[in-house]
PDB file of N, CA and C in Angstrom:
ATOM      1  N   UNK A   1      28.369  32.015  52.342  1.00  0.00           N
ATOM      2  CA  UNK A   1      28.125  30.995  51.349  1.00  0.00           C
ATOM      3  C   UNK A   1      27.275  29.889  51.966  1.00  0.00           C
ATOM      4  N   UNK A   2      26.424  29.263  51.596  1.00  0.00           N
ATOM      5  CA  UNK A   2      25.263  28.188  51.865  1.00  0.00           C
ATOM      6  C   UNK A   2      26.201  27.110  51.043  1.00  0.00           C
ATOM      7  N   UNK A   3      25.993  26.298  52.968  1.00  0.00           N
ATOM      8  CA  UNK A   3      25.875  24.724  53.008  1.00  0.00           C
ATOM      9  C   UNK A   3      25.257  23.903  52.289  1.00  0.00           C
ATOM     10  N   UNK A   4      25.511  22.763  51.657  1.00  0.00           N
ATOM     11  CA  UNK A   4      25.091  22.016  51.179  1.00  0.00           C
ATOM     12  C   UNK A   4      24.222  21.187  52.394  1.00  0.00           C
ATOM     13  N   UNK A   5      22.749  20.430  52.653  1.00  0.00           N
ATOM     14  CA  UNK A   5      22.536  20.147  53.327  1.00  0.00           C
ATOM     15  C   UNK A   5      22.451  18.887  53.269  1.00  0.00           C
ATOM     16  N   UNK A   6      23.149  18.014  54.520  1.00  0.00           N
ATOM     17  CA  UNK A   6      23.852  16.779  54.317  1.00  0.00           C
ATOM     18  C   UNK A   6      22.628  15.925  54.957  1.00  0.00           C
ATOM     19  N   UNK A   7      22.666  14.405  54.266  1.00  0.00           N
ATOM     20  CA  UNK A   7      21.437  13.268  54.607  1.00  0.00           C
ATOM     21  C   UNK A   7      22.289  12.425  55.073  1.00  0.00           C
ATOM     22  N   UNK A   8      21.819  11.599  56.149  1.00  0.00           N
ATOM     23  CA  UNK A   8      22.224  10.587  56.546  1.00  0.00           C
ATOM     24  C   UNK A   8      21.293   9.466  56.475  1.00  0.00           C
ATOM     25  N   UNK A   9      21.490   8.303  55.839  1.00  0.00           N
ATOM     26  CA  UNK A   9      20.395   7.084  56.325  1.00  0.00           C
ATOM     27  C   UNK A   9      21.004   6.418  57.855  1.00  0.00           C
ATOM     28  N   UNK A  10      20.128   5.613  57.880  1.00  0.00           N
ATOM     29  CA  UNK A  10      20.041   5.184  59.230  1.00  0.00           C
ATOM     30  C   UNK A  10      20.829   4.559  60.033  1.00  0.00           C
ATOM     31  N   UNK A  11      21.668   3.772  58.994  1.00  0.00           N
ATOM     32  CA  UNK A  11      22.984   3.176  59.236  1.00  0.00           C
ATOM     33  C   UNK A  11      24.162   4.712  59.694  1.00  0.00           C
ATOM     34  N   UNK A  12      24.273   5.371  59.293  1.00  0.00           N
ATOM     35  CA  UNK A  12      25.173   6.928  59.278  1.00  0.00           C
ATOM     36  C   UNK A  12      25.842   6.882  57.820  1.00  0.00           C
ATOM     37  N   UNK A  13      25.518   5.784  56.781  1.00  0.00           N
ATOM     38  CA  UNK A  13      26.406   6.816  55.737  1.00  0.00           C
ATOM     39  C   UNK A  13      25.448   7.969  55.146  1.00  0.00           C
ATOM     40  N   UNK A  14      26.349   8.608  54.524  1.00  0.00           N
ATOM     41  CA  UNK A  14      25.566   9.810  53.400  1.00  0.00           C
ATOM     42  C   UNK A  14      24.862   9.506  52.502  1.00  0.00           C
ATOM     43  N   UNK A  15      23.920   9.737  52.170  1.00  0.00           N
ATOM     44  CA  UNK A  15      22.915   9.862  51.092  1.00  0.00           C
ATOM     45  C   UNK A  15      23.506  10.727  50.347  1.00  0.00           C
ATOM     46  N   UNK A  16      22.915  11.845  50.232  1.00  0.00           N
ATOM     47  CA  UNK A  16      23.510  13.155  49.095  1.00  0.00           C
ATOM     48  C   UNK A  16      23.505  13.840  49.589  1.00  0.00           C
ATOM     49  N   UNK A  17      23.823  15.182  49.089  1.00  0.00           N
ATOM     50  CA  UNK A  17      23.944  16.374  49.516  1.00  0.00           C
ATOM     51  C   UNK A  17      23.072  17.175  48.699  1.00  0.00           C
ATOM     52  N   UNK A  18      22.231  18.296  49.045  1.00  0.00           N
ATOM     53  CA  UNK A  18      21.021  19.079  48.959  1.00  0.00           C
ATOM     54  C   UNK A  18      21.418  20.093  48.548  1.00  0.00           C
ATOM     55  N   UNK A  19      21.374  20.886  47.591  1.00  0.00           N
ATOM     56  CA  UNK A  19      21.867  22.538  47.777  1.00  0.00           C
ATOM     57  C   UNK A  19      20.670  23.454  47.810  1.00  0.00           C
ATOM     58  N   UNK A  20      20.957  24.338  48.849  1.00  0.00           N
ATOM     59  CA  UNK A  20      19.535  25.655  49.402  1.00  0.00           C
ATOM     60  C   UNK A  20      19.877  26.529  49.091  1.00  0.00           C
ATOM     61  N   UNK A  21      19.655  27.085  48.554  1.00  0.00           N
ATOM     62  CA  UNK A  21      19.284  28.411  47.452  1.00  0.00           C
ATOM     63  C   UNK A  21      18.401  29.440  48.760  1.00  0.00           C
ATOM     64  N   UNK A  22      19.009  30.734  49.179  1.00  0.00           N
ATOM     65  CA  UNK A  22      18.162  31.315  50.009  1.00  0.00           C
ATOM     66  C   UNK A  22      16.895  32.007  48.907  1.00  0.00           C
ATOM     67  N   UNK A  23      16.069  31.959  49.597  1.00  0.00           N
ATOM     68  CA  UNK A  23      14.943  33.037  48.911  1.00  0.00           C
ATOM     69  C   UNK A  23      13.888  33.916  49.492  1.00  0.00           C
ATOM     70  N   UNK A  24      13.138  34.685  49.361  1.00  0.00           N
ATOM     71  CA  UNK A  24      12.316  35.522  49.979  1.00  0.00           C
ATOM     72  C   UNK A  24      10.884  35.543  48.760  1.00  0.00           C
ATOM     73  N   UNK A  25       9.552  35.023  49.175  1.00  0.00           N
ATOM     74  CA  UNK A  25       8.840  34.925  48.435  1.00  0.00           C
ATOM     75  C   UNK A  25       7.520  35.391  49.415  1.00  0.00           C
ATOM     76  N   UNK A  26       6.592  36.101  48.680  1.00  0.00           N
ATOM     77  CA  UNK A  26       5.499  36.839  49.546  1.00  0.00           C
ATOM     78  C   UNK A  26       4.033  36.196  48.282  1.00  0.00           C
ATOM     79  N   UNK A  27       2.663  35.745  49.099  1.00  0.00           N
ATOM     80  CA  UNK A  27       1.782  35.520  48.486  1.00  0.00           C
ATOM     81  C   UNK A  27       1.096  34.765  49.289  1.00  0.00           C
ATOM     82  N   UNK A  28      -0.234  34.806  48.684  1.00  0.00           N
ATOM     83  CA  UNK A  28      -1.482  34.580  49.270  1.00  0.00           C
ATOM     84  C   UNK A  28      -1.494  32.717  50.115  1.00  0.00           C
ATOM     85  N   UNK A  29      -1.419  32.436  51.169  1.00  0.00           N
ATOM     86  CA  UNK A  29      -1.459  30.798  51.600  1.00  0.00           C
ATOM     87  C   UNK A  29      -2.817  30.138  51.128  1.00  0.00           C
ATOM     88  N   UNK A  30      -2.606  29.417  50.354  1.00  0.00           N
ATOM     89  CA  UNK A  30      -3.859  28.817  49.229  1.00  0.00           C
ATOM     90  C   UNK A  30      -4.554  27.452  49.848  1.00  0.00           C
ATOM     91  N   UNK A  31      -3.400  26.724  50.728  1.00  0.00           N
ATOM     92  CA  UNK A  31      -3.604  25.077  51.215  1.00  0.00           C
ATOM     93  C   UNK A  31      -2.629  25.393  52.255  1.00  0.00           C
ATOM     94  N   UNK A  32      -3.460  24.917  53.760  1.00  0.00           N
ATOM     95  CA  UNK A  32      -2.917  24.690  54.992  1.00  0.00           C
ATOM     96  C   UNK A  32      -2.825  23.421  55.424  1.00  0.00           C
ATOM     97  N   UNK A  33      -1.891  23.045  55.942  1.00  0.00           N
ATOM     98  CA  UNK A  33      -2.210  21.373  56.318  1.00  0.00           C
ATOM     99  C   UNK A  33      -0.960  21.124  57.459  1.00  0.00           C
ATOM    100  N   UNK A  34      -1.110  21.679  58.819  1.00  0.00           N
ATOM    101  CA  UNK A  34      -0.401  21.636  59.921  1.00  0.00           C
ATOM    102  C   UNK A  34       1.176  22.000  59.575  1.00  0.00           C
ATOM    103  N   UNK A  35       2.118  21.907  59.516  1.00  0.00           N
ATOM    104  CA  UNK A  35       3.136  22.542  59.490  1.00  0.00           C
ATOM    105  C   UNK A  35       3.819  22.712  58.237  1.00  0.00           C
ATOM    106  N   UNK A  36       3.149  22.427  57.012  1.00  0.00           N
ATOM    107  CA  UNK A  36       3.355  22.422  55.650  1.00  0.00           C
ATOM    108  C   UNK A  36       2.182  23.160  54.645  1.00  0.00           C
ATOM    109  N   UNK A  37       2.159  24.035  54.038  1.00  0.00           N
ATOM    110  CA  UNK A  37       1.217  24.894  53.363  1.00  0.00           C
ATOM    111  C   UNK A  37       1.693  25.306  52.224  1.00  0.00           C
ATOM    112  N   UNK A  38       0.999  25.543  51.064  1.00  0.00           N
ATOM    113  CA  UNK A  38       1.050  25.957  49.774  1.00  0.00           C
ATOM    114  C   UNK A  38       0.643  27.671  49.213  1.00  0.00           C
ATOM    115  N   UNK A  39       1.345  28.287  49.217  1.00  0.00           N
ATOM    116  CA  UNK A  39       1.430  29.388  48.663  1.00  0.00           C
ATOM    117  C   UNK A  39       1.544  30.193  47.475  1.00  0.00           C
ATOM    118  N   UNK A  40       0.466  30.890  46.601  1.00  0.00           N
ATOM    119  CA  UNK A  40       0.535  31.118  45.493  1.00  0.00           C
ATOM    120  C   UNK A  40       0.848  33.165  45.103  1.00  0.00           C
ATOM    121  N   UNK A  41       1.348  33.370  44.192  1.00  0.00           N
ATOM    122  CA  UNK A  41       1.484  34.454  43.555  1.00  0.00           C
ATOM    123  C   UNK A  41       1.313  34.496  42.555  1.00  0.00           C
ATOM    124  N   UNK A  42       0.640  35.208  41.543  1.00  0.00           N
ATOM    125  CA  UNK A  42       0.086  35.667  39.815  1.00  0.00           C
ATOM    126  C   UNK A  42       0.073  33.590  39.550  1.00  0.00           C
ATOM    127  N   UNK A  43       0.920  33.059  38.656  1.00  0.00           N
ATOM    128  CA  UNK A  43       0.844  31.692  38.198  1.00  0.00           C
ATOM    129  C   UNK A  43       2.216  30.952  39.078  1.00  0.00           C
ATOM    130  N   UNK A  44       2.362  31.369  40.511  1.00  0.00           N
ATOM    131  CA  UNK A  44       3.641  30.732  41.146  1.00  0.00           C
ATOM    132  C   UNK A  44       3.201  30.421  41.861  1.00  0.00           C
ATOM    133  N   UNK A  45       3.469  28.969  42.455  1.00  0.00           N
ATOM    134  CA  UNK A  45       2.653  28.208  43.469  1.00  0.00           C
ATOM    135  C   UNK A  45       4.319  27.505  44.038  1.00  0.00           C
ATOM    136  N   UNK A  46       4.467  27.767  45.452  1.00  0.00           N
ATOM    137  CA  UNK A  46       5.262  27.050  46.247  1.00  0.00           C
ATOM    138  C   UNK A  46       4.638  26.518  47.643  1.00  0.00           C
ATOM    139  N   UNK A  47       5.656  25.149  47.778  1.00  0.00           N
ATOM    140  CA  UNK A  47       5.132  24.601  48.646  1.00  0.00           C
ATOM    141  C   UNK A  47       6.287  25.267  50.094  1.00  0.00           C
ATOM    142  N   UNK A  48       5.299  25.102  51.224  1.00  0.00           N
ATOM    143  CA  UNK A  48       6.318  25.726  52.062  1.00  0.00           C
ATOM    144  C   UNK A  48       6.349  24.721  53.695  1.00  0.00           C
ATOM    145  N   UNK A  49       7.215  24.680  54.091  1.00  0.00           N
ATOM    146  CA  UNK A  49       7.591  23.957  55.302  1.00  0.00           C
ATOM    147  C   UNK A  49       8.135  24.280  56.580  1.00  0.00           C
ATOM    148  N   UNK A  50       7.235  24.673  57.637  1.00  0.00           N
ATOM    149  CA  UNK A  50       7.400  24.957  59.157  1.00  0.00           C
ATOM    150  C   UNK A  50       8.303  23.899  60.276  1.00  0.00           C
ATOM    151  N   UNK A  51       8.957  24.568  60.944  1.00  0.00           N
ATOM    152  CA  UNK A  51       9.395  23.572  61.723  1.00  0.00           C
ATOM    153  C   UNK A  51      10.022  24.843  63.054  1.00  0.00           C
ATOM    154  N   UNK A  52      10.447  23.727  64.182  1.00  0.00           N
ATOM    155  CA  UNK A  52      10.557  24.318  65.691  1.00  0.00           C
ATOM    156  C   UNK A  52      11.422  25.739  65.606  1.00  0.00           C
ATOM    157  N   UNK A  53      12.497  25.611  64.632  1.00  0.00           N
ATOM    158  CA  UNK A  53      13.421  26.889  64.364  1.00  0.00           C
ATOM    159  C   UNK A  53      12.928  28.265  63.505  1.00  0.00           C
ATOM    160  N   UNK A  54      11.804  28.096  63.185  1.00  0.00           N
ATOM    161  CA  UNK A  54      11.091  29.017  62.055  1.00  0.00           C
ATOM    162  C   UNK A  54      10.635  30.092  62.863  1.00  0.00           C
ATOM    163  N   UNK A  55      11.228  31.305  62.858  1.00  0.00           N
ATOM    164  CA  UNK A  55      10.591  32.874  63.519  1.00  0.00           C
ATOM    165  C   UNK A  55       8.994  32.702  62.909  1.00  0.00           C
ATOM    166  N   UNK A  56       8.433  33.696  63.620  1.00  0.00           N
ATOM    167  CA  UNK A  56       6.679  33.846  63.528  1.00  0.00           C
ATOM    168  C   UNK A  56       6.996  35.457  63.442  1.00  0.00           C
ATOM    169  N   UNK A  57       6.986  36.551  62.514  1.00  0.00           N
ATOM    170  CA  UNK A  57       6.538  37.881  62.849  1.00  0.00           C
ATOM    171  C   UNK A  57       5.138  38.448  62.658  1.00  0.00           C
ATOM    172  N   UNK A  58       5.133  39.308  62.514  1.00  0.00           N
ATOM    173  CA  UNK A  58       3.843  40.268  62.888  1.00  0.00           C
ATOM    174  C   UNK A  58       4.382  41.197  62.387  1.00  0.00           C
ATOM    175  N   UNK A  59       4.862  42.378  61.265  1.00  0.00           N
ATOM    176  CA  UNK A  59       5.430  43.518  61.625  1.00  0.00           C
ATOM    177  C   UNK A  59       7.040  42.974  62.116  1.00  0.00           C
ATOM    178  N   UNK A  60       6.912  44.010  63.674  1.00  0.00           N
ATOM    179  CA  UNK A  60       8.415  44.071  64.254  1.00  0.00           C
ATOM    180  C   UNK A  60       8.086  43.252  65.435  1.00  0.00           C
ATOM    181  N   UNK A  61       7.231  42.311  65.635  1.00  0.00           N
ATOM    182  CA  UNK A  61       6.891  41.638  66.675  1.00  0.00           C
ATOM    183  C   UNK A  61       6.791  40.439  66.707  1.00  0.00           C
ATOM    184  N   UNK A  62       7.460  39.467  67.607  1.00  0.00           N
ATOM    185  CA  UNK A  62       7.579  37.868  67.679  1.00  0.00           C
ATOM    186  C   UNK A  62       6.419  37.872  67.844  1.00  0.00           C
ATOM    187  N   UNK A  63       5.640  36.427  67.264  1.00  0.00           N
ATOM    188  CA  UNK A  63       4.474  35.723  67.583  1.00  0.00           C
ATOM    189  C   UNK A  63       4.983  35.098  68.719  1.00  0.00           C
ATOM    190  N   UNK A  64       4.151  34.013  69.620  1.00  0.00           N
ATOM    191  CA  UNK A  64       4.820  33.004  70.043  1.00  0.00           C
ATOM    192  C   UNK A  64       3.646  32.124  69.867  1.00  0.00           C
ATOM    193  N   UNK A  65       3.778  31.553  68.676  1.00  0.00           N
ATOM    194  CA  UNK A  65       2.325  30.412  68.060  1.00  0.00           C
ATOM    195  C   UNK A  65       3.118  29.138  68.258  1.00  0.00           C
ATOM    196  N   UNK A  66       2.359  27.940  67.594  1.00  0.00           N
ATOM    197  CA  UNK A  66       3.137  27.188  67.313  1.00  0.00           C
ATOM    198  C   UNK A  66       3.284  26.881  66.042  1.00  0.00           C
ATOM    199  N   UNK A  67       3.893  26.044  65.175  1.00  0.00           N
ATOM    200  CA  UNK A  67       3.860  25.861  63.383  1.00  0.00           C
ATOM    201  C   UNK A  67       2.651  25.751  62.904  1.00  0.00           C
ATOM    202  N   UNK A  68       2.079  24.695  63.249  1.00  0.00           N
ATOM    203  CA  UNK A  68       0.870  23.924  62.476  1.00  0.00           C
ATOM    204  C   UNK A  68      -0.298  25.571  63.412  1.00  0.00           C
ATOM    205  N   UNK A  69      -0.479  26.321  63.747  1.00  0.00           N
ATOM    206  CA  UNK A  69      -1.018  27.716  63.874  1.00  0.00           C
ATOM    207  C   UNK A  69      -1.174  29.064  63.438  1.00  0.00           C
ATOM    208  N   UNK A  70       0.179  29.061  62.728  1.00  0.00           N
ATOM    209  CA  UNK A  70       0.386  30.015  62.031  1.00  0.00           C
ATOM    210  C   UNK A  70       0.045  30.741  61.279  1.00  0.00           C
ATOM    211  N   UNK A  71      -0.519  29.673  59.882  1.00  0.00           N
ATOM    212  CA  UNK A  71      -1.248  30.057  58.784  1.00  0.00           C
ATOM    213  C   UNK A  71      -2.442  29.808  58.444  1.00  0.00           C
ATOM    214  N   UNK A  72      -3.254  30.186  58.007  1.00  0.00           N
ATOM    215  CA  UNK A  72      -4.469  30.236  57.385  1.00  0.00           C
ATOM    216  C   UNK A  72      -5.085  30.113  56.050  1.00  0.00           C
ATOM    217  N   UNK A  73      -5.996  29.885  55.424  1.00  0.00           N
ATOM    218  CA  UNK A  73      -5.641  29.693  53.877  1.00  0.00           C
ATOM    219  C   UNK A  73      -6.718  31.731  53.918  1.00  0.00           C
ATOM    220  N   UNK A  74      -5.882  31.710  52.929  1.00  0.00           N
ATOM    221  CA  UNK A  74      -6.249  33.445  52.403  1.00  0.00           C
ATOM    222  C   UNK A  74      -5.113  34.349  52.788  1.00  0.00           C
ATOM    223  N   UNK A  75      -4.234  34.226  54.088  1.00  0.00           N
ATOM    224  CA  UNK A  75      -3.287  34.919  54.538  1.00  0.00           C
ATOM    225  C   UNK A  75      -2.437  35.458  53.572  1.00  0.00           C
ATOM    226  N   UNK A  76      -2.001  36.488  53.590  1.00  0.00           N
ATOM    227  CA  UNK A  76      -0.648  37.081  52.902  1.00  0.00           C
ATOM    228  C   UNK A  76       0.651  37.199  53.880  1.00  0.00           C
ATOM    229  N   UNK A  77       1.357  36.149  53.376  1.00  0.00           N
ATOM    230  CA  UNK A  77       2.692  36.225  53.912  1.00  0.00           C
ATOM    231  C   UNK A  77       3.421  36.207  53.231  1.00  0.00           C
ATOM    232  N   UNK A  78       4.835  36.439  53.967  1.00  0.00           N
ATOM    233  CA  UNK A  78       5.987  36.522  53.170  1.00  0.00           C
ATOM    234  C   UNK A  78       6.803  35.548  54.071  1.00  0.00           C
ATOM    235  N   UNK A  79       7.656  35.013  53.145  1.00  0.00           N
ATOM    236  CA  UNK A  79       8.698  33.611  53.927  1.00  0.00           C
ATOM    237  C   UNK A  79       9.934  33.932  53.450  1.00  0.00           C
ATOM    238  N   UNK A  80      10.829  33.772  54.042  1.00  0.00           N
ATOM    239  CA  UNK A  80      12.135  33.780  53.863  1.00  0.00           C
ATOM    240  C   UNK A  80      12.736  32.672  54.593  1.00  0.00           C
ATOM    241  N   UNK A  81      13.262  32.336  53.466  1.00  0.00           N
ATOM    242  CA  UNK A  81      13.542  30.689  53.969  1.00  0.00           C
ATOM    243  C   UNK A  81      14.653  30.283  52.748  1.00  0.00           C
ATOM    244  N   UNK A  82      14.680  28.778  52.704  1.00  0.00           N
ATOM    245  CA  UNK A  82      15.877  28.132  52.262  1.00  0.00           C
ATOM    246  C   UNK A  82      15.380  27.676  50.807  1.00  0.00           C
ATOM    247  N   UNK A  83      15.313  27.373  49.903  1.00  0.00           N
ATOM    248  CA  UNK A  83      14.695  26.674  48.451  1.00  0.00           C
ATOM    249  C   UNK A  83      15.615  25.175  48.046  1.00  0.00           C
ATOM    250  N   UNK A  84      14.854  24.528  47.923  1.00  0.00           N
ATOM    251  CA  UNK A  84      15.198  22.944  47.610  1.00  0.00           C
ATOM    252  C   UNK A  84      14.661  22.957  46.102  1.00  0.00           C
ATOM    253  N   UNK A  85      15.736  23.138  45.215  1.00  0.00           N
ATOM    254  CA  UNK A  85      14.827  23.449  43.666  1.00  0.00           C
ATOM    255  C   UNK A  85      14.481  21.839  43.378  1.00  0.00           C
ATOM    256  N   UNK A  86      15.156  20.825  43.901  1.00  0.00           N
ATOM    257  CA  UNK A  86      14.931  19.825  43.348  1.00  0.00           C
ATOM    258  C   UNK A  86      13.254  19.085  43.602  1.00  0.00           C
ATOM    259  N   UNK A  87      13.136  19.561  44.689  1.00  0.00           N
ATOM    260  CA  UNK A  87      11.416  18.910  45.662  1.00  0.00           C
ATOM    261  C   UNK A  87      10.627  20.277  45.535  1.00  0.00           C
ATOM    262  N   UNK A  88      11.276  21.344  45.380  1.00  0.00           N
ATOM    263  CA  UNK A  88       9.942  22.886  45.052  1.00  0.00           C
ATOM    264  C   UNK A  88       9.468  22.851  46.491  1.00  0.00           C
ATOM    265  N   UNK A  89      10.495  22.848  47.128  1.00  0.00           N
ATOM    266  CA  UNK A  89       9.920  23.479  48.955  1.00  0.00           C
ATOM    267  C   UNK A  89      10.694  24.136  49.494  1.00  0.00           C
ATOM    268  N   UNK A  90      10.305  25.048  50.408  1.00  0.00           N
ATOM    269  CA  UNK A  90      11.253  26.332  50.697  1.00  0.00           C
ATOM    270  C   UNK A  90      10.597  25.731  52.710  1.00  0.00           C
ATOM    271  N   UNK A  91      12.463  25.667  52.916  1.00  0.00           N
ATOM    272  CA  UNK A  91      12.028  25.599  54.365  1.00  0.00           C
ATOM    273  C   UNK A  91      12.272  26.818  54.980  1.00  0.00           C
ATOM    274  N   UNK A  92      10.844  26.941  55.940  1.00  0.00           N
ATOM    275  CA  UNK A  92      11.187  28.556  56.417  1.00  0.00           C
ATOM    276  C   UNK A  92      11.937  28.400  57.270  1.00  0.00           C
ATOM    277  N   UNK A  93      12.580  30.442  57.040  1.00  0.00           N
ATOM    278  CA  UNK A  93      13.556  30.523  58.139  1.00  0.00           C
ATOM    279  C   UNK A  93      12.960  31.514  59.013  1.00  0.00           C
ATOM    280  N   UNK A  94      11.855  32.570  58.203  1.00  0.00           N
ATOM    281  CA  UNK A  94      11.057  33.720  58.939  1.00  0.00           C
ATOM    282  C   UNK A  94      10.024  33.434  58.235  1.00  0.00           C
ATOM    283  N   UNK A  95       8.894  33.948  58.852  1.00  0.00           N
ATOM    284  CA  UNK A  95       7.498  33.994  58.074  1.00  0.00           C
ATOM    285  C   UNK A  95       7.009  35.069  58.807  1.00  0.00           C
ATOM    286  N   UNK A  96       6.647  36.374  57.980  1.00  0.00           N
ATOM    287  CA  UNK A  96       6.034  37.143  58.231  1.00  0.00           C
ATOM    288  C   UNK A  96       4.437  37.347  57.845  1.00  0.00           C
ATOM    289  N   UNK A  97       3.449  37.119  58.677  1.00  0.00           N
ATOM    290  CA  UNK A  97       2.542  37.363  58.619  1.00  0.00           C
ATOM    291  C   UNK A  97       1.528  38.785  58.684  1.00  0.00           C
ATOM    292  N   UNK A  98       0.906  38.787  57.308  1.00  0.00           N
ATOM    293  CA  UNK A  98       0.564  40.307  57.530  1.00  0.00           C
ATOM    294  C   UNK A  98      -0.919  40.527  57.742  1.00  0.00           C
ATOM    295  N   UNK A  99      -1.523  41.287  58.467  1.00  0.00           N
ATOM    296  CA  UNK A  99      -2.938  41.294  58.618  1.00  0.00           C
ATOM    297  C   UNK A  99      -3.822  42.302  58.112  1.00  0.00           C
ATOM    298  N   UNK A 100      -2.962  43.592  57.512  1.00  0.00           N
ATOM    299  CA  UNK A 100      -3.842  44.621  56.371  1.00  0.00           C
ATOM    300  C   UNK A 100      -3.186  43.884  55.400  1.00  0.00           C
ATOM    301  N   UNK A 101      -3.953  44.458  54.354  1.00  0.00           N
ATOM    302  CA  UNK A 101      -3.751  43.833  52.936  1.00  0.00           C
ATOM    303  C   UNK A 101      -2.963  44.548  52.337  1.00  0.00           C
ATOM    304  N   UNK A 102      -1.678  44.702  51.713  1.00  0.00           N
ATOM    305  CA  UNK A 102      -1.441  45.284  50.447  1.00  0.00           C
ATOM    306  C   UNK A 102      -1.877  44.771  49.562  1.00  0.00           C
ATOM    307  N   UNK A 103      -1.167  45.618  48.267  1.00  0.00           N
ATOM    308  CA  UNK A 103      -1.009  45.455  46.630  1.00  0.00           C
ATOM    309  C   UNK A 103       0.537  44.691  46.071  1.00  0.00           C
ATOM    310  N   UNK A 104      -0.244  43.551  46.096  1.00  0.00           N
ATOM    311  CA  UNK A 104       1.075  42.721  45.730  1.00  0.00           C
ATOM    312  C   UNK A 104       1.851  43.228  44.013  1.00  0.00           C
ATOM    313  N   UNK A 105       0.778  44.202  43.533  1.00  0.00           N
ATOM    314  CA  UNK A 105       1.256  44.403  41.976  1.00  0.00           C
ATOM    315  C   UNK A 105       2.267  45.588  41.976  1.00  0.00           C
ATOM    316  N   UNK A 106       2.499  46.032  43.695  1.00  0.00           N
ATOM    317  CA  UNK A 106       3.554  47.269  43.729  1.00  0.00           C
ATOM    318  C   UNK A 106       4.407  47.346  42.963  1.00  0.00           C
ATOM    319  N   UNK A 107       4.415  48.511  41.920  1.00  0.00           N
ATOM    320  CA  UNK A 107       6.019  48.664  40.804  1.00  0.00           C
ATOM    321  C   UNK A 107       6.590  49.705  41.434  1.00  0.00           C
ATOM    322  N   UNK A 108       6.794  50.582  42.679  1.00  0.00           N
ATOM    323  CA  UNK A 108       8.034  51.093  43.436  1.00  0.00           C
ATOM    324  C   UNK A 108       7.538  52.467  42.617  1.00  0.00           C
ATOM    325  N   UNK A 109       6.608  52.901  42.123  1.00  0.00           N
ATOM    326  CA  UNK A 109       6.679  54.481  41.823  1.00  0.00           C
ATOM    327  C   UNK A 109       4.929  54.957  42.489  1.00  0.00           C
ATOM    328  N   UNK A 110       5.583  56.369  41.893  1.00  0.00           N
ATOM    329  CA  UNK A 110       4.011  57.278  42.891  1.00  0.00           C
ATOM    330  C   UNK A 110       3.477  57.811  41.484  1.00  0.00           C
TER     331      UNK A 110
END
């Protein structure tokens, strides 16, 4: 079950509490801008957010990049990460980066 993710202001009381919704979302990186980038699919546009804990794959293979390196605008990735429905940002938890292209319109038959 997913944590609510807790704020503190500066003093230490609580602000609110956040709820993260896991998700897995794959599509083209449209806007790069160092450790935060925008990602679109058919009319779905999410914003997405890198940080020190975020895996880098390849396939079955660790990158070892750093955040603000990662992405590119045109890339097809897929992120699996946390969803903040309230701000529309998904903090990653993996980002898989792919370098042949599929067919994102795959419907699972031959």
């Amino acid at each position: 079950m997913m944590q609510p993710l807790k704020q503190e202001s500066s003093d230490g009381a609580e602000i609110k509490q956040e709820k993260l919704n896991p998700i897995s979302f794959v599509g083209k990186v449209k806007e790069a801008k160092g450790s935060m980038f925008t990602i679109h699919h058919k009319k779905t546009m999410m914003r997405v957010q890198l940080d020190s804990t975020t895996e880098f794959l390849d396939g079955d293979k660790t990158l070892d990049i750093a955040p603000d390196e990662a992405v590119q605008s045109g890339v097809t990735v897929q992120i699996v990460g946390l969803l903040n429905k309230r701000l529309n940002v998904i903090k990653a938890v993996r980002l898989y980066i792919f370098h042949k292209e599929f067919n994102l319109n795959y419907s699972g038959t031959n």
